[in-house]
Structure formats: C-alpha cells, structure tokens
N, C-alpha and C. Protein backbone atom coordinates (compact mmCIF):
# COMPACT_ATOMS: atom_id res chain seq x y z
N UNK A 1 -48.79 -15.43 -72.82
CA UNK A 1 -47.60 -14.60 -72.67
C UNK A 1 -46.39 -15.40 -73.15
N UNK A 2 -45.50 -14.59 -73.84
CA UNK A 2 -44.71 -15.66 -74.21
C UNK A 2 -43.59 -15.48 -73.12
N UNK A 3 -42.42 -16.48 -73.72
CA UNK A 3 -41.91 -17.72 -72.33
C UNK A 3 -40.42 -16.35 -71.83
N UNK A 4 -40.46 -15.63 -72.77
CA UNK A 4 -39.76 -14.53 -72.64
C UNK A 4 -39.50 -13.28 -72.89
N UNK A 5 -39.07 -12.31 -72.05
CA UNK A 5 -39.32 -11.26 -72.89
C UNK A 5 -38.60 -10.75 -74.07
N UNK A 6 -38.96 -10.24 -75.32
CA UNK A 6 -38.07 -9.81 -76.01
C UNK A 6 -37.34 -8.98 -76.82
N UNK A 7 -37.65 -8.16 -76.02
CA UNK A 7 -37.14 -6.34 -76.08
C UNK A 7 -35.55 -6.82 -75.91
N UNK A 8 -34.72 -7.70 -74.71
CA UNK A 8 -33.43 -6.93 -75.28
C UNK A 8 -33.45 -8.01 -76.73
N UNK A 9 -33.66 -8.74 -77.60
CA UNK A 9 -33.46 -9.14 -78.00
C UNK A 9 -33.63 -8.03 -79.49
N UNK A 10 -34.16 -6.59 -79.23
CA UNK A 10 -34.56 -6.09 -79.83
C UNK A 10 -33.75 -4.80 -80.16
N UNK A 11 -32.73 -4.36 -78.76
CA UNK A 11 -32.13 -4.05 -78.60
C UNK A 11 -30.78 -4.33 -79.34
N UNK A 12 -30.18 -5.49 -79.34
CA UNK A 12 -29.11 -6.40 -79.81
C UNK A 12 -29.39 -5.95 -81.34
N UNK A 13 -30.56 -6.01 -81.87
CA UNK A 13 -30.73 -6.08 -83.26
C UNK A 13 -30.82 -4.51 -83.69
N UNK A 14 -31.34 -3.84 -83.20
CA UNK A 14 -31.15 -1.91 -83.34
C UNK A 14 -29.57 -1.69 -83.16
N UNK A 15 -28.61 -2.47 -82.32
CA UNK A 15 -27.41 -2.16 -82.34
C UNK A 15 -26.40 -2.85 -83.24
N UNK A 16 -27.09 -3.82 -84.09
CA UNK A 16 -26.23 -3.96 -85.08
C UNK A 16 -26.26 -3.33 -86.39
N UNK A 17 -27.22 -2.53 -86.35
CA UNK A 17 -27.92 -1.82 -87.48
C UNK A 17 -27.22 -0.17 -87.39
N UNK A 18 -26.76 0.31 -86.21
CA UNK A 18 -26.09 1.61 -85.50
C UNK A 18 -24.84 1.93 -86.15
N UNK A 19 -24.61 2.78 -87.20
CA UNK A 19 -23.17 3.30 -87.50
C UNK A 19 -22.85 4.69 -86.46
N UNK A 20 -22.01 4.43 -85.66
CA UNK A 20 -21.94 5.77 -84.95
C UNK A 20 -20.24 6.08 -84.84
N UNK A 21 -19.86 5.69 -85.77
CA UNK A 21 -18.46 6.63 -86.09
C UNK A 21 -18.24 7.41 -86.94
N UNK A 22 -17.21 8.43 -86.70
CA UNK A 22 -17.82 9.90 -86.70
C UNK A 22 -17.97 10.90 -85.77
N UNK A 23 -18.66 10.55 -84.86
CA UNK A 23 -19.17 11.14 -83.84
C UNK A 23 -18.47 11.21 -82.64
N UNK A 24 -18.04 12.50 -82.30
CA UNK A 24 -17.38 12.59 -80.48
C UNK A 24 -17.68 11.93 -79.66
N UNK A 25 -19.06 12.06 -79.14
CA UNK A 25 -19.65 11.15 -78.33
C UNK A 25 -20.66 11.11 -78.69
N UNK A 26 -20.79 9.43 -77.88
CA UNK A 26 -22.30 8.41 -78.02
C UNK A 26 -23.28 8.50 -76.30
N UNK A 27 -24.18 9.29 -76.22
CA UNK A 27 -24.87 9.25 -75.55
C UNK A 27 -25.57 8.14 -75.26
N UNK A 28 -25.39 7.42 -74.78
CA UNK A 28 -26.69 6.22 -74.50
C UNK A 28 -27.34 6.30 -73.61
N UNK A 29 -28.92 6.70 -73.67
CA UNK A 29 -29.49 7.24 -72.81
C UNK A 29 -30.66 6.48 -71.99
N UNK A 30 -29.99 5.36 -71.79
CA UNK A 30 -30.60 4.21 -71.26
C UNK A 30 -29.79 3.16 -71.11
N UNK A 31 -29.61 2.67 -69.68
CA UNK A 31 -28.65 1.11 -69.19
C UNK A 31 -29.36 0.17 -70.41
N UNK A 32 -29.96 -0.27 -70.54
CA UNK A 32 -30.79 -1.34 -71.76
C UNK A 32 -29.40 -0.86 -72.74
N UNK A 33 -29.06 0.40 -72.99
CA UNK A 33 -28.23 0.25 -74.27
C UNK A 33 -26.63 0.40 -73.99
N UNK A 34 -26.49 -0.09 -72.61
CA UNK A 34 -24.80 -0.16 -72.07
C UNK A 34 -24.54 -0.97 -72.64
N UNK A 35 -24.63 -2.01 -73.25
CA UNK A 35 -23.22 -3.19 -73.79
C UNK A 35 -22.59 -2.09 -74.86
N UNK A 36 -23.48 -1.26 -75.77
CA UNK A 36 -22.57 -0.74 -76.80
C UNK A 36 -21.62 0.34 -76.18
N UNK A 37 -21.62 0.59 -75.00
CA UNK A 37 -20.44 1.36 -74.15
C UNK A 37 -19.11 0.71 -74.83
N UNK A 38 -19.07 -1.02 -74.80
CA UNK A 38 -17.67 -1.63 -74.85
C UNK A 38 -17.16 -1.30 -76.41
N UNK A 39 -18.36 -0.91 -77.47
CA UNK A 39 -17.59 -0.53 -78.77
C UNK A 39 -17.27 0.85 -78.66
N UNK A 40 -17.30 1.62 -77.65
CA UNK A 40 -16.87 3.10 -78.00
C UNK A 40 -16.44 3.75 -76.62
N UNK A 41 -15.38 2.57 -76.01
CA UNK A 41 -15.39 2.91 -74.47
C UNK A 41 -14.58 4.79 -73.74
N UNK A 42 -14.18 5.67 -75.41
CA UNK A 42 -13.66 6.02 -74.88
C UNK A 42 -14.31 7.06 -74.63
N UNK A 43 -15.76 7.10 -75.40
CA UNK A 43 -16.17 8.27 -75.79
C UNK A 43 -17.84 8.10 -75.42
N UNK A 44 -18.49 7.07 -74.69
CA UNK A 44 -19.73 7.27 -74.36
C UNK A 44 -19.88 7.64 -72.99
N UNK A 45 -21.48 8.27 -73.34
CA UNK A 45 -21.91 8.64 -71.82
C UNK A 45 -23.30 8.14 -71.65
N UNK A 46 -23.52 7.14 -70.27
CA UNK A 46 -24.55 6.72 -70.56
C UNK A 46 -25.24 6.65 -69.24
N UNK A 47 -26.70 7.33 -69.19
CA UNK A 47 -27.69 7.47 -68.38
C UNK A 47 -28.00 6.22 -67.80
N UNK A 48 -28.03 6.32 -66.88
CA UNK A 48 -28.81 4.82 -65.65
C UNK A 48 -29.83 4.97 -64.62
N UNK A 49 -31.05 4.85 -65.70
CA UNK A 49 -32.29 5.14 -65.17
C UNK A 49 -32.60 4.22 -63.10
N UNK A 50 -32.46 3.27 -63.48
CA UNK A 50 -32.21 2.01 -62.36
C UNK A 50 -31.72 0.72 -63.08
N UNK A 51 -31.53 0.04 -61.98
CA UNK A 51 -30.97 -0.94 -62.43
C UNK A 51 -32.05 -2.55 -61.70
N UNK A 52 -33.26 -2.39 -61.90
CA UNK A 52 -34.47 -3.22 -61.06
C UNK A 52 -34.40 -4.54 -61.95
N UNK A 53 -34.39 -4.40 -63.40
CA UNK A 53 -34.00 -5.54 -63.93
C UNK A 53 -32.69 -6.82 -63.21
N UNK A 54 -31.87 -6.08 -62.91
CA UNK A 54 -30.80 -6.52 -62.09
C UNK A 54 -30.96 -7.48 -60.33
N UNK A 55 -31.91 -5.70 -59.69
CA UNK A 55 -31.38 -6.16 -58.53
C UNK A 55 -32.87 -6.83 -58.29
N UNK A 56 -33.76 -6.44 -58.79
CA UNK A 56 -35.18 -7.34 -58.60
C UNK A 56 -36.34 -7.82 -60.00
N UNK A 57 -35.36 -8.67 -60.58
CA UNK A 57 -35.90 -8.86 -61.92
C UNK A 57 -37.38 -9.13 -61.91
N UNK A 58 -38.26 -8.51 -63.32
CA UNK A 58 -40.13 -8.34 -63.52
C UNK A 58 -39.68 -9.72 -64.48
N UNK A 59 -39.08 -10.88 -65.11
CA UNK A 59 -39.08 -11.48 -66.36
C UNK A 59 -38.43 -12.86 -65.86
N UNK A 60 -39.22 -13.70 -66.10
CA UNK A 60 -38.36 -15.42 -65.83
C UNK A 60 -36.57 -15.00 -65.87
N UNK A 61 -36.41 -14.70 -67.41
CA UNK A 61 -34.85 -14.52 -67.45
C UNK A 61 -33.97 -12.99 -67.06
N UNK A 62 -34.78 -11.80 -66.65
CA UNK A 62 -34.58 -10.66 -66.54
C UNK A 62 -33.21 -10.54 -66.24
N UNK A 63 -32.92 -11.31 -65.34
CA UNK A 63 -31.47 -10.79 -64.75
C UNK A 63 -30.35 -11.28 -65.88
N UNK A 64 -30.57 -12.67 -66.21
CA UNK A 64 -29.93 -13.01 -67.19
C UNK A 64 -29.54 -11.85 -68.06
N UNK A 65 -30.88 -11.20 -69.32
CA UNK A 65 -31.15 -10.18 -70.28
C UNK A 65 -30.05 -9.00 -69.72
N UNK A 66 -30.24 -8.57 -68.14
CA UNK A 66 -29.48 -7.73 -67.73
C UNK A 66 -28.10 -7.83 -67.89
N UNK A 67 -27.55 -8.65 -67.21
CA UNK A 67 -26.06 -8.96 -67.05
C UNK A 67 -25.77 -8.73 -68.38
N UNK A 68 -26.17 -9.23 -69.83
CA UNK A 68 -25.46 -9.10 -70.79
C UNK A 68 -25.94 -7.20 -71.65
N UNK A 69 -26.90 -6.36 -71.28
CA UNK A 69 -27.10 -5.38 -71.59
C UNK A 69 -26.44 -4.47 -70.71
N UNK A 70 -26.62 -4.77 -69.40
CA UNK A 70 -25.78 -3.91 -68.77
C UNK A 70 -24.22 -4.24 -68.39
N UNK A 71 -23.65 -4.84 -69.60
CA UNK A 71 -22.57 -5.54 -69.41
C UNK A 71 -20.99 -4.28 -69.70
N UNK A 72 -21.93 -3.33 -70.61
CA UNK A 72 -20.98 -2.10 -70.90
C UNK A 72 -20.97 -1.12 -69.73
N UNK A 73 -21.95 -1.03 -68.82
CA UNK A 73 -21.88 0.15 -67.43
C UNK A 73 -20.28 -0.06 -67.13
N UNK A 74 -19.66 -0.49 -67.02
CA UNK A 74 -17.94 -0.14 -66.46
C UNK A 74 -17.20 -0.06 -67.36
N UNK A 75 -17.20 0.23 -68.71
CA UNK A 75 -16.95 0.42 -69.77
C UNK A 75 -16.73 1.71 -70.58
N UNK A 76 -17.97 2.39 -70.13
CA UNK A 76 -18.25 3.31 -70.08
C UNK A 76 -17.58 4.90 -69.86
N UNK A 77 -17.29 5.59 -70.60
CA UNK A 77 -16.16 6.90 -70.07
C UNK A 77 -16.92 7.57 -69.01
N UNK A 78 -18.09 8.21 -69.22
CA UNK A 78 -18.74 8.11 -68.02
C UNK A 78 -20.25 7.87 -67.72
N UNK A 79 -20.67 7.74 -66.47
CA UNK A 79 -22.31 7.71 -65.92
C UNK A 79 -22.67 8.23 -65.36
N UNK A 80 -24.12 8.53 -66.42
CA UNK A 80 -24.83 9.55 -64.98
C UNK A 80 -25.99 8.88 -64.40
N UNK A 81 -26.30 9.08 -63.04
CA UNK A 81 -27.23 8.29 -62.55
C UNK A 81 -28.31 9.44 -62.24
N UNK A 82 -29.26 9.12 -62.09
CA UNK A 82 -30.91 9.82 -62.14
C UNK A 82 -31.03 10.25 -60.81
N UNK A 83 -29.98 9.27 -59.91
CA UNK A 83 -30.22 9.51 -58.92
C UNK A 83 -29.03 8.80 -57.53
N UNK A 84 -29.65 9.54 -56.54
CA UNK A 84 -28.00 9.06 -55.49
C UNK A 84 -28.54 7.48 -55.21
N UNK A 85 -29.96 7.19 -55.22
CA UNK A 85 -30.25 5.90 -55.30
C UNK A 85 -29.05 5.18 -56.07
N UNK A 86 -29.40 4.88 -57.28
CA UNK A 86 -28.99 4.53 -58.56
C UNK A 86 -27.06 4.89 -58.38
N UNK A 87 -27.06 5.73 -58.37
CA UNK A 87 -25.05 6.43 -58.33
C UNK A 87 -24.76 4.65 -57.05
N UNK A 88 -25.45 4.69 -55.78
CA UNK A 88 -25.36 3.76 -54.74
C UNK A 88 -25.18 2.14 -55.57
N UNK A 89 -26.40 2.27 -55.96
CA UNK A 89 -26.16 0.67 -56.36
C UNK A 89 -25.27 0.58 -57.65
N UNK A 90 -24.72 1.68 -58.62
CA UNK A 90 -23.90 1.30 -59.65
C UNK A 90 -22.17 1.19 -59.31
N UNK A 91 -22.37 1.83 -57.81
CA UNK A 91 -21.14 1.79 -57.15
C UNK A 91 -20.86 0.12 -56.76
N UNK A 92 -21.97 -0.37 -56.07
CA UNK A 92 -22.27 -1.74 -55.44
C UNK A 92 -22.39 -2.43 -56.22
N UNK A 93 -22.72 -2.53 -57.71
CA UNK A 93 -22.77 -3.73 -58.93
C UNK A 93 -21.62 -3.97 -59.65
N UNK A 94 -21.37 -2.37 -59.81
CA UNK A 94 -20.18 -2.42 -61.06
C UNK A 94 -19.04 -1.52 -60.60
N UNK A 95 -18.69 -1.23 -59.67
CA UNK A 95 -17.55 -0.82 -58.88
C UNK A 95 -17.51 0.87 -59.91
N UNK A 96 -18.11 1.69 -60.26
CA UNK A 96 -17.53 2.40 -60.96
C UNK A 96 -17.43 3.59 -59.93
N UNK A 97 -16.24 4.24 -60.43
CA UNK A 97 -15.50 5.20 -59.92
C UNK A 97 -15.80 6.11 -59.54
N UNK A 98 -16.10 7.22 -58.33
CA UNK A 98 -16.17 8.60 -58.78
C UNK A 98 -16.48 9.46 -59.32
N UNK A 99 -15.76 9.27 -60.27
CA UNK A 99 -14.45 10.43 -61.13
C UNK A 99 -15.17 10.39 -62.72
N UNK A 100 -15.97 8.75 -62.71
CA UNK A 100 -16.39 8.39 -63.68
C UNK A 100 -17.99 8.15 -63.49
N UNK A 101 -18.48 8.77 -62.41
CA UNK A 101 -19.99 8.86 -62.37
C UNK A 101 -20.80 10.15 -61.47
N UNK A 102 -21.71 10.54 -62.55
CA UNK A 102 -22.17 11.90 -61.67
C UNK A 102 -23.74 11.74 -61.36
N UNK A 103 -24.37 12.55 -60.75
CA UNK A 103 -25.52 12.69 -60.53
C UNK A 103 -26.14 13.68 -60.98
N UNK A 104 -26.82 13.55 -62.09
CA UNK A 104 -27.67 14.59 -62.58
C UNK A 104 -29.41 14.20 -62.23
N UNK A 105 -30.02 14.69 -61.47
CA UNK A 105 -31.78 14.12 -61.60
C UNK A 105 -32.46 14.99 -62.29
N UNK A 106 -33.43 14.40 -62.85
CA UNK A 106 -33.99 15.05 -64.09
C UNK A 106 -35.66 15.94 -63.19
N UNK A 107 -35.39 17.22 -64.00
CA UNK A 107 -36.64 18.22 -63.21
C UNK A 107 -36.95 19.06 -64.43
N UNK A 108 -38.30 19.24 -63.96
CA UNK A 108 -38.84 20.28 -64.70
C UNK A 108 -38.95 21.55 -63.89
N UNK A 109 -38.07 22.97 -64.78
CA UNK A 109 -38.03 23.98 -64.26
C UNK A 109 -39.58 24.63 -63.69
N UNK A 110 -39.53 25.90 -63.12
CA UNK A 110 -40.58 26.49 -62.06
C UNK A 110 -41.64 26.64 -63.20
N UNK A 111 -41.33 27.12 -64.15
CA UNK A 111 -42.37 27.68 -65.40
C UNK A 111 -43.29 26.66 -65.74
N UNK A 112 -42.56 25.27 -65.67
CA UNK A 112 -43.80 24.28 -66.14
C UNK A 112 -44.74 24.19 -65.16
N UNK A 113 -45.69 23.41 -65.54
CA UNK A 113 -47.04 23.63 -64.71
C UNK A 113 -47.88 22.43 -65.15
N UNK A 114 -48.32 21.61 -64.46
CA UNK A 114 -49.90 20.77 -64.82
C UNK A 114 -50.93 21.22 -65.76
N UNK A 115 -51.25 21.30 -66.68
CA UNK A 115 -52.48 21.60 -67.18
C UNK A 115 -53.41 20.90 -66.54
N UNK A 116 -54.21 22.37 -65.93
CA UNK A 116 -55.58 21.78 -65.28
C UNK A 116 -56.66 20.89 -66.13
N UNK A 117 -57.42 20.06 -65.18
CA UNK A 117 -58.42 19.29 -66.20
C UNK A 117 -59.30 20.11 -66.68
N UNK A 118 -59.91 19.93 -67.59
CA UNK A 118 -60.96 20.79 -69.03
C UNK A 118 -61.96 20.02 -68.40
C-alpha cells in the first residue's frame, strides 16, 4: 500500500485543468472539491457529503489532505449538507452561517422501487 493516499493529489490536478468562467454558478458537488470555492467565492454551491476525513481520518495523512481540500467550505456562497448530521458539524468546524447553509437530504421518490432478484 502506498505511504499515502493520492486522490486529493488528484483532485489538485483536475482543478488546474477546470476553466469555469463563464458560468453563473459552480456547483461543487463534493467537500473533496471545496478549496475551488476560494476561486469563485461568489458564486459556488457546494454539497457536503460528511466531513469523516476530518473528524475521524481512514489515511496516515487524511486530516492533513482535508484541511487543505476542505479549506474552501467557508468560502463558499453557499452549503448544502446531506444532512442535519453534517449542517451540525459544518457549523462546529467552519463556523458557517445559517443564512449560508441548507439542508437538502437526498431521496428517492415513492415510484422507485428495488428490482427484485431474477
């Protein structure tokens, strides 16, 4: 296994490659891609699945990787959290506002259904 992980490192490199001006807003639909909140603070909105990297890092350097990816969450015009979990601790990490974070949780309407096993 190697000595680190290196997805954000992978991250960093997909975001220097990103032209996104032009555009009203920048959805970022994953904390992994909050630092680029700080290049477009006035106009992104960005989903925050959890924040476990943070508060209970899986990676020798995880938290490290975190602090600098999730370095745009207060940056951010606004956030939505997945959940009142998540809304809780982004209040408790990164002080964000209110006004500037909502709760949307993600569902599948009545119509969907399991496909039974074959």
């Amino acid at each position: 296994r190697p000595w680190t992980n290196l997805k954000p490192l992978a991250w960093v490199r997909l975001a220097s490659n990103l032209n996104l001006q032009g555009y009203d807003i920048v959805h970022l639909c994953n904390q992994t891609l909050a630092f680029l909140a700080g290049r477009y603070p006035t106009r992104s909105v960005l989903t925050v699945w959890d924040l476990i990297e943070l508060t209970s890092p899986q990676e020798r350097f995880g938290r490290l990787a975190a602090r600098f990816l999730y370095s745009g969450i207060p940056k951010a015009a606004q956030v939505i959290a997945v959940s009142l979990a998540t809304a809780h601790e982004l209040r408790r990490e990164f002080r964000i506002p209110d006004e500037r974070l909502s709760v949307v949780t993600p569902f599948a309407a009545p119509s969907f259904s399991l496909i039974p096993n074959i």
